[in-house]
Protein backbone atom coordinates (compact mmCIF):
# COMPACT_ATOMS: atom_id res chain seq x y z
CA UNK A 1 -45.36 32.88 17.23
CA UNK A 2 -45.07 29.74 18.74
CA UNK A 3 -47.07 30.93 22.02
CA UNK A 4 -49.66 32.32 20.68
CA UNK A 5 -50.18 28.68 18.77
CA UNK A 6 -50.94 27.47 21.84
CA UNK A 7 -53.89 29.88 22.47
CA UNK A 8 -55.08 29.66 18.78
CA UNK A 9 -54.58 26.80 16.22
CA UNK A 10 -55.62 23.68 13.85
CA UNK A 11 -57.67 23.12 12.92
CA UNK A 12 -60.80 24.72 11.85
CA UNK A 13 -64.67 23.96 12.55
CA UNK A 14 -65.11 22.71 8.97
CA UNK A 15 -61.61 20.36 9.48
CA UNK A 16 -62.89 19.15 13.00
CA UNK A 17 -66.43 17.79 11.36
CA UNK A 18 -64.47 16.32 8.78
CA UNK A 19 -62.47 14.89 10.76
CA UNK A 20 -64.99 13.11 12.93
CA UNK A 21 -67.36 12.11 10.08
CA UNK A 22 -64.00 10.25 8.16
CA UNK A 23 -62.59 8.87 11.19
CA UNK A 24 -65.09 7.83 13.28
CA UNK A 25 -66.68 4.93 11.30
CA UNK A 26 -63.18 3.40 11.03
CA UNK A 27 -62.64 3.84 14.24
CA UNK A 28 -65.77 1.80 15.47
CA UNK A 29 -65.08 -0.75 13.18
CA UNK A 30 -60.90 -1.38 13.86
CA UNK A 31 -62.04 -1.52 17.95
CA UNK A 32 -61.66 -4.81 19.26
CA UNK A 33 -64.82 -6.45 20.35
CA UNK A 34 -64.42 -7.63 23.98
CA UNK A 35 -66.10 -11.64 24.35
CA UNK A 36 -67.83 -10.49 27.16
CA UNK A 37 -68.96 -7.16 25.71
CA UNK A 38 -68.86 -3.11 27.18
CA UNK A 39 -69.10 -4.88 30.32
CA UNK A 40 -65.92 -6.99 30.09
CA UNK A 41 -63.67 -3.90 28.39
CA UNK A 42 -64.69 -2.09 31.72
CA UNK A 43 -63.12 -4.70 33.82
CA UNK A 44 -60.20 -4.84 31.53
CA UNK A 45 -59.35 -1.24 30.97
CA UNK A 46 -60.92 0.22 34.32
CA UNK A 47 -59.57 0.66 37.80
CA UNK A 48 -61.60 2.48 40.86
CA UNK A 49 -61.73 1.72 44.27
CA UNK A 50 -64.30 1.89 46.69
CA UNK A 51 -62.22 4.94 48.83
CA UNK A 52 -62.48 6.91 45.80
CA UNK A 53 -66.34 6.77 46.09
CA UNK A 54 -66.27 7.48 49.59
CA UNK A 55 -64.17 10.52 49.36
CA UNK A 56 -66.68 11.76 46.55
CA UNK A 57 -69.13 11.40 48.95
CA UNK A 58 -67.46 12.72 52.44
CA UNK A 59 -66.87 16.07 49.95
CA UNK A 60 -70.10 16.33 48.24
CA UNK A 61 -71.35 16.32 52.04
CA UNK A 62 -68.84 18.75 53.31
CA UNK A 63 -69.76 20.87 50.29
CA UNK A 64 -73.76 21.05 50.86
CA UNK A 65 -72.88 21.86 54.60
CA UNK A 66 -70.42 24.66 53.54
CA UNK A 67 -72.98 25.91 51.37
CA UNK A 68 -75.73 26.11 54.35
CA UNK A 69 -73.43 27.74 56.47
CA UNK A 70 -72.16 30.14 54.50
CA UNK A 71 -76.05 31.01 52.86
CA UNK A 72 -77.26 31.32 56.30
CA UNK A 73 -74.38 33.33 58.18
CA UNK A 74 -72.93 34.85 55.35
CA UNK A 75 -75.41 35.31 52.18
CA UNK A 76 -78.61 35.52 53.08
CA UNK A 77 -77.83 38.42 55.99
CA UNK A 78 -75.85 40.39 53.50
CA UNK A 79 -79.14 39.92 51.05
CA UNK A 80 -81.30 40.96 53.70
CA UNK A 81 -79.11 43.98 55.45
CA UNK A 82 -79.10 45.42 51.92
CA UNK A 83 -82.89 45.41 51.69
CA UNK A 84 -82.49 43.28 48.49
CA UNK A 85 -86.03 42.61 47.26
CA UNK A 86 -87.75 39.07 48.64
CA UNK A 87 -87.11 36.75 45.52
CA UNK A 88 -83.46 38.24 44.95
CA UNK A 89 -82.89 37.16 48.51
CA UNK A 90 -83.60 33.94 48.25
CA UNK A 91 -81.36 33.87 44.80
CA UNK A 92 -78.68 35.48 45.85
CA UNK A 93 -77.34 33.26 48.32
CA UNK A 94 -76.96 30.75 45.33
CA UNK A 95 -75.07 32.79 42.94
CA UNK A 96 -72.70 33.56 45.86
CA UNK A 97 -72.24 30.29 46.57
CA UNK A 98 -70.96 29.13 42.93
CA UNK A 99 -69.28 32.15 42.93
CA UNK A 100 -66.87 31.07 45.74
CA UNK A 101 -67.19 27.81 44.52
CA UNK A 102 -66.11 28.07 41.18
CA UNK A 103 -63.22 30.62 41.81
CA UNK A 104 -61.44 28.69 43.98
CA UNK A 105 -61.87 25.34 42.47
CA UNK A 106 -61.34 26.31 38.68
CA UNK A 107 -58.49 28.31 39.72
CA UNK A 108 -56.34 25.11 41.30
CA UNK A 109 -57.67 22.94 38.14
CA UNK A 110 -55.88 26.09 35.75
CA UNK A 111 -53.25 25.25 38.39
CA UNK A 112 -53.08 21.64 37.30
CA UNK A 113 -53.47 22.42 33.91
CA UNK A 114 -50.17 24.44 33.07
CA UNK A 115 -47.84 22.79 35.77
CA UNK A 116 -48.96 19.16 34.50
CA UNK A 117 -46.22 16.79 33.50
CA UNK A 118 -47.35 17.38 29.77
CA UNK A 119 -48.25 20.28 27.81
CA UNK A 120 -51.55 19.27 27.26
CA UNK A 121 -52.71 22.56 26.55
CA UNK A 122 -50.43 23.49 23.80
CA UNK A 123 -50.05 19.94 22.51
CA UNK A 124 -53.59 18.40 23.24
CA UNK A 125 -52.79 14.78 21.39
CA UNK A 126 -50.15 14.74 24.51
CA UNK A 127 -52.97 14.11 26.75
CA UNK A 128 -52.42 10.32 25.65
CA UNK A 129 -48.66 9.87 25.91
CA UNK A 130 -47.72 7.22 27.96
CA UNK A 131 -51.22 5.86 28.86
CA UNK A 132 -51.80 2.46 29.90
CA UNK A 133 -54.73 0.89 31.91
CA UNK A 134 -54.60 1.67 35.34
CA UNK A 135 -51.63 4.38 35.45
CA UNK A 136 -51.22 6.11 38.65
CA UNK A 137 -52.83 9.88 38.67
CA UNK A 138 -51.10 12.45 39.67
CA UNK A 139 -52.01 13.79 43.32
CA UNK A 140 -52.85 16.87 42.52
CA UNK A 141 -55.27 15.97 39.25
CA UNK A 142 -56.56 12.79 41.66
CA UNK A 143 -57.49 16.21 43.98
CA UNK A 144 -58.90 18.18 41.07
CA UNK A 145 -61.37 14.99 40.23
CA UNK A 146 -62.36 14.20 43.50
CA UNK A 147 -63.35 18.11 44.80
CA UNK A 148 -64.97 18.52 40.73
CA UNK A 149 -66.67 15.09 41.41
CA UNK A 150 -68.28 15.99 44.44
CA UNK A 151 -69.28 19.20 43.58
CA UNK A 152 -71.48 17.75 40.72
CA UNK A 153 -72.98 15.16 42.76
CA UNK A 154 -73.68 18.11 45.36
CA UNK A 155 -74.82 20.44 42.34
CA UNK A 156 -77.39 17.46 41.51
CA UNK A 157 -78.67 17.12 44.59
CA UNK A 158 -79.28 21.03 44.94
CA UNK A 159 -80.53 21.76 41.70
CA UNK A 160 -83.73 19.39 42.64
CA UNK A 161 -83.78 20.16 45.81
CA UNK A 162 -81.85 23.42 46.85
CA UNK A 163 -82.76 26.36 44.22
CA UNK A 164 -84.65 27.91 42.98
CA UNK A 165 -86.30 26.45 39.58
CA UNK A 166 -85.31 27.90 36.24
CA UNK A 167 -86.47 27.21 32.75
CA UNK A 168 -83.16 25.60 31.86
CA UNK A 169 -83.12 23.16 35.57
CA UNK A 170 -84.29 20.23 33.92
CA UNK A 171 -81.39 20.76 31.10
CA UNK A 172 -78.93 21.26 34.31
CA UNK A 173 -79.78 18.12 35.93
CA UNK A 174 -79.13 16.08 32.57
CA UNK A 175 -75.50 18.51 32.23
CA UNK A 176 -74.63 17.15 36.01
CA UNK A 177 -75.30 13.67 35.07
CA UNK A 178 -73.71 14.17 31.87
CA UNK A 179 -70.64 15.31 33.66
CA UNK A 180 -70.90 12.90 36.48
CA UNK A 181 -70.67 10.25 34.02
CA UNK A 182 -67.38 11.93 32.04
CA UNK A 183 -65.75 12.49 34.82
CA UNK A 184 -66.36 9.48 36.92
CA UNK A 185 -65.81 7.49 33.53
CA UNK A 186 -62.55 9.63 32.25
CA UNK A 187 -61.03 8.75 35.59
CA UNK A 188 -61.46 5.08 35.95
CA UNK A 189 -60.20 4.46 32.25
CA UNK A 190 -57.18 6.83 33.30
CA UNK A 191 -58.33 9.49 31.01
CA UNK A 192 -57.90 12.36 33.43
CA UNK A 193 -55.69 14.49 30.92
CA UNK A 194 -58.90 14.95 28.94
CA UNK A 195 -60.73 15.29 31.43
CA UNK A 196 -58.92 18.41 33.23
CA UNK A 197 -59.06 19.80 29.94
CA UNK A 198 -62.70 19.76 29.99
CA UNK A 199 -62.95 21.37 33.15
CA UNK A 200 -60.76 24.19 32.27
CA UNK A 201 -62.62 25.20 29.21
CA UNK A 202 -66.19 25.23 31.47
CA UNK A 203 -65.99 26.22 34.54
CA UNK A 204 -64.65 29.73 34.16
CA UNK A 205 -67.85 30.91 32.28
CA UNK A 206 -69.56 30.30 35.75
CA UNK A 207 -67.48 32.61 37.59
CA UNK A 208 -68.62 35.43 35.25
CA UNK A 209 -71.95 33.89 34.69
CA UNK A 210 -72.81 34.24 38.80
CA UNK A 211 -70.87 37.63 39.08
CA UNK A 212 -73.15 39.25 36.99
CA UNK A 213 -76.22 37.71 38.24
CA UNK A 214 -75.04 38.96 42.22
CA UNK A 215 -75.05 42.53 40.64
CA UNK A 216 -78.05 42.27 38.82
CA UNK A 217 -79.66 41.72 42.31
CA UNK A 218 -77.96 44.12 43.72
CA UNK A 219 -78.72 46.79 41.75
CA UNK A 220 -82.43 47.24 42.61
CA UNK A 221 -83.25 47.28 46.37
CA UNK A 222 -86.79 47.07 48.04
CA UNK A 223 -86.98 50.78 48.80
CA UNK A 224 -86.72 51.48 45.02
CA UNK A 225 -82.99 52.57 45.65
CA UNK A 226 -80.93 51.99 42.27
CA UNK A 227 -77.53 51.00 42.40
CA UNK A 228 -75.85 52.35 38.97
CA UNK A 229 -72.13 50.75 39.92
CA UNK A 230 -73.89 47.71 40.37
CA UNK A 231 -75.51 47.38 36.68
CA UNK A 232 -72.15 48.01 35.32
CA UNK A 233 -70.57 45.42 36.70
CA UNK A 234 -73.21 43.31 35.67
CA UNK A 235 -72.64 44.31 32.36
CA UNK A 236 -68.84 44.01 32.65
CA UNK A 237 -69.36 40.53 33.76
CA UNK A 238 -71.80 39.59 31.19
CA UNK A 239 -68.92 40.34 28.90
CA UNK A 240 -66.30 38.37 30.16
CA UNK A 241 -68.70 35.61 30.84
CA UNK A 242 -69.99 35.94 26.49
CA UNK A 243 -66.25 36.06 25.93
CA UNK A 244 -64.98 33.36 27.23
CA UNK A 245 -68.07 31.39 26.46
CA UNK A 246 -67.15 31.57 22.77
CA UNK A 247 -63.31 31.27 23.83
CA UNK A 248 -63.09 28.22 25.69
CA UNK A 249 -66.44 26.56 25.03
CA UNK A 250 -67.08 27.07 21.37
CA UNK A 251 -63.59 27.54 19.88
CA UNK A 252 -61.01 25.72 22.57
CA UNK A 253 -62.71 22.88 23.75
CA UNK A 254 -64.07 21.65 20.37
CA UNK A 255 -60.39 22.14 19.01
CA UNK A 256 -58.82 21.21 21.52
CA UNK A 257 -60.34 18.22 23.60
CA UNK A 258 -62.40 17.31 20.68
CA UNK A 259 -59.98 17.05 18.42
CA UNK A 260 -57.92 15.28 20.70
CA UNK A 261 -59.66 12.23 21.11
CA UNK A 262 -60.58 11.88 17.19
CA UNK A 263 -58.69 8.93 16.28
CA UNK A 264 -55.40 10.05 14.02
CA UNK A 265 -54.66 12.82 17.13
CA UNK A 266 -55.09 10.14 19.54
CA UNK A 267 -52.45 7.93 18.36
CA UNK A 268 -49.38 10.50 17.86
CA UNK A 269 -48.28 9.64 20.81
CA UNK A 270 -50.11 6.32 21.95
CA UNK A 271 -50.37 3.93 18.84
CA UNK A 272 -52.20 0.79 20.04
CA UNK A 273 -55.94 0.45 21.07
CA UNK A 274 -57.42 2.85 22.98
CA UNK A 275 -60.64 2.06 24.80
CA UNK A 276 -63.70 3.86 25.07
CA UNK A 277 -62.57 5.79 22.12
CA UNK A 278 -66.51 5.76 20.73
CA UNK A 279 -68.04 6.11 24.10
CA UNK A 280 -66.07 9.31 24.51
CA UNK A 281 -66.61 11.19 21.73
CA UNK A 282 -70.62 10.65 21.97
CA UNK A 283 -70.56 12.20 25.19
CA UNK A 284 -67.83 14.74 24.56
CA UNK A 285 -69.94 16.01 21.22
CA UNK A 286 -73.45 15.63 23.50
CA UNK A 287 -71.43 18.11 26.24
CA UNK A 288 -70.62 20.38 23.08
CA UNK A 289 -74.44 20.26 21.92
CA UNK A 290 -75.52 21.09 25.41
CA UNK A 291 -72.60 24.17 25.24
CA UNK A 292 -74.53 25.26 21.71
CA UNK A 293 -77.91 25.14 23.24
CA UNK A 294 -77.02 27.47 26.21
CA UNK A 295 -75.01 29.61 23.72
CA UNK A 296 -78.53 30.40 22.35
CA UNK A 297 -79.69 32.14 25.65
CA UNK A 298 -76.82 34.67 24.67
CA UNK A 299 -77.63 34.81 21.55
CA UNK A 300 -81.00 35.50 22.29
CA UNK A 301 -80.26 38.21 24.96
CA UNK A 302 -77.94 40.54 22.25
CA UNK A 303 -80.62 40.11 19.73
CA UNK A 304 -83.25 41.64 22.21
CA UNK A 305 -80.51 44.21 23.08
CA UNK A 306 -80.11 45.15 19.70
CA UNK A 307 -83.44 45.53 18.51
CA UNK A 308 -84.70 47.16 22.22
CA UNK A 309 -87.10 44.80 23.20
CA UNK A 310 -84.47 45.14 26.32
CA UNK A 311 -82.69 47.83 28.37
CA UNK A 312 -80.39 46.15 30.81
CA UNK A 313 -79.33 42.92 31.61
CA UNK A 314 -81.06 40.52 33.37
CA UNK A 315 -81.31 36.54 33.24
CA UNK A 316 -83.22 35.40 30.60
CA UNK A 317 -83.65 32.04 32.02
CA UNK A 318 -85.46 32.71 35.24
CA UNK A 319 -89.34 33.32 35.65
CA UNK A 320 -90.39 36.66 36.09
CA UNK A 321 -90.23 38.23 39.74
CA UNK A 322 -93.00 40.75 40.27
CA UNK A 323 -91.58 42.84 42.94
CA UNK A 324 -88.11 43.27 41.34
CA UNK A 325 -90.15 43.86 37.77
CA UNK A 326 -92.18 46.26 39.22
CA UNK A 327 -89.69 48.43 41.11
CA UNK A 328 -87.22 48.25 38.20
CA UNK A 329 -89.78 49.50 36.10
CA UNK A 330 -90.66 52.74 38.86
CA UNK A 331 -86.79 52.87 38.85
CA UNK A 332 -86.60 53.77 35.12
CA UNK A 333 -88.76 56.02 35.16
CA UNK A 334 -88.57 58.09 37.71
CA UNK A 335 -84.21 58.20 36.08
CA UNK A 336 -85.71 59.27 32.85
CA UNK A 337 -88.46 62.17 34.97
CA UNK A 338 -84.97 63.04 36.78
CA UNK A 339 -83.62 63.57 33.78
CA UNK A 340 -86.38 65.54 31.85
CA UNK A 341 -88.37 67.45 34.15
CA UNK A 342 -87.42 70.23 36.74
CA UNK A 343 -87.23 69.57 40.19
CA UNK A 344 -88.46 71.31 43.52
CA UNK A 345 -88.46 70.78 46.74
CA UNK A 346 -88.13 67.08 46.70
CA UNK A 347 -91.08 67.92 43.50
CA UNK A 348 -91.19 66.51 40.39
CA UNK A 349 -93.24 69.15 38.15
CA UNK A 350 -95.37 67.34 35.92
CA UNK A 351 -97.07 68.86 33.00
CA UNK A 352 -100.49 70.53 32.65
CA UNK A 353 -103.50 68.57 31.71
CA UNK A 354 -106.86 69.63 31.16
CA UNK A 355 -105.74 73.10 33.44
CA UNK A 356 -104.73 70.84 36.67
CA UNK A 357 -101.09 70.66 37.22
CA UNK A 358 -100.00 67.06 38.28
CA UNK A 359 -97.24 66.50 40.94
CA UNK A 360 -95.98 63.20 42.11
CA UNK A 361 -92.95 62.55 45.18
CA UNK A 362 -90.65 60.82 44.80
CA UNK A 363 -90.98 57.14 46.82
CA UNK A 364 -87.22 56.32 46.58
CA UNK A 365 -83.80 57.40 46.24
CA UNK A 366 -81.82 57.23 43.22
CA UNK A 367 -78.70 56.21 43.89
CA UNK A 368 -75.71 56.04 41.31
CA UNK A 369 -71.93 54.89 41.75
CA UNK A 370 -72.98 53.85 45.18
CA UNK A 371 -74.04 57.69 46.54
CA UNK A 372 -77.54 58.87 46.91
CA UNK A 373 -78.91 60.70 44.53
CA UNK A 374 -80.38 63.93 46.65
């Protein structure tokens, strides 16, 4: 079925480390050695110009002041009016943000991706035909760079200085240089085929990634009020966002982009030297190492799911907030004293202990599918 063999197809992981180990060597050794070094195949093969750093710029401003407007007339009310608890306040606003962020932008580079002048998605080696140094981008990829661009030099900028600190920031801020560098690099060589590729197997994890994080703060508010609808969204979301982590991270952009750029795929369509061709694929495997280190965090959430060392989902990467631990903690068990024990009056009837029988009120409401529990 020739369209399905565009969603799944050559070659296999075991082919695609083959492939590299043979290749690459001979590829290193048949690249011509510029006189003047890295430096002088740069200014050969290269071509920027200064307005394309200032637009990078202008946007990665216009983003961070989107981002403050929108957190503080949009987010951070919402947070508040719904008497989310203090430290899911301040989070909130952030997840919201690359929420928006990430659905609209990943959306118009999917957009670029199957209207592009090549199928580059079903035929990946296509992403060189008809290179040559300096070719003219098309407007709407030049777009796609410039607004992903920015948003990674904004993302850099916030992730110091902006949110909230995780136990994965410090990887973050290497990622955002990491893909500063690829995509800044991929589009003065005229490499942007590859690198809108890249994009489009990334950035759609994030859009399930911060869904499920706005519902895990959602769920528990600071009166003790659970939010059932909420937690199953967040599970719905941590679904899609495992899914297509494996899809387009672990099994589509390895064999697809990375197997692109391997040196027999590369020249199907573009026979003569292509530059960079080592540079690339170091950065292009670190990318896919970073991808396998982050895959662990999933991996290590179902294995605590599966052996019950957890309950529900939450994010694994962040410290520990007291208030939300605490009141989820009240919140499960006063569902499972619902559940077990009789109720009067507002009552729940403990059992007897040494002759005294124990009562205890309820503080909070239960609230399920969005309606209150009494």
């Amino acid at each position: 079925m020739p369209f399905l063999e565009d969603f799944f197809f050559y070659p296999d992981y075991y082919g695609l480390v083959k492939m590299f180990v043979t290749e690459m060597p001979e590829y290193y050794r048949t690249e011509p050695i510029h006189p003047d070094g890295f430096a002088g195949e740069v200014r050969t093969y290269c071509k920027a110009n200064w307005s394309d750093l200032y637009l990078v710029v202008i946007l990665a401003i216009t983003w961070t002041l989107l981002r403050y407007l929108l957190t503080w007339s949009v987010f951070k009310p919402a947070a508040i009016a719904c008497n989310l608890v203090q430290g899911s306040i301040e989070k909130m606003p952030e997840s919201a943000w690359r929420l928006f962020f990430y659905a609209t932008s990943w959306s118009f580079v999917a957009f670029v991706v199957f209207t592009a002048e090549f199928d580059i998605f079903g035929d990946p080696p296509s992403v060189f035909k008809g290179w040559y140094p300096g070719i003219e981008v098309p407007s709407l990829t030049y777009w796609a760079y410039a607004i992903q661009c920015s948003f990674y030099l904004h993302c850099f900028f916030a992730t110091i200085f902006l949110d909230v600190w995780r136990k994965d920031s410090a990887m973050l801020v290497l990622h955002h240089v990491l893909t500063l560098s690829l995509i800044g690099f991929s589009y003065a060589a005229r490499y942007h085929n590859i690198g809108i590729l890249v994009i489009f197997c990334h950035d759609f994890c994030d859009i399930c990634l911060e869904f499920s994080k706005i519902n895990i703060y959602f769920k528990i508010r600071r009166d003790g009020t659970f939010y059932k609808s909420h937690e199953w969204m967040a599970n719905a979301g941590f679904v899609f966002f495992s899914t297509s982590w494996f899809l387009l991270r672990m099994y589509w952009f390895p064999l697809k982009v990375l197997y692109s750029i391997l040196p027999s795929t590369a020249k199907v369509y573009y026979d003569n030297h292509l530059p960079f061709g080592v540079e690339f694929n170091a950065m292009l495997w670190t990318l896919l190492a970073m991808d396998i280190y982050w895959f662990t965090f999933i991996l290590v959430f179902l294995v605590k799911i599966a052996t019950g060392q957890m309950q529900e989902l939450e994010d694994i990467r962040e410290e520990e907030d007291e208030e939300f631990t605490a009141l989820k903690r009240k919140s499960s068990f006063l569902q499972k004293t619902e559940d077990k024990e009789p109720v009067s009056n507002g009552v729940v009837e403990g059992s007897a202990k040494n002759g005294d029988s124990l009562k205890q009120r309820r503080p909070h409401k239960d609230v399920k599918n969005g309606k209150d529990g009494h």
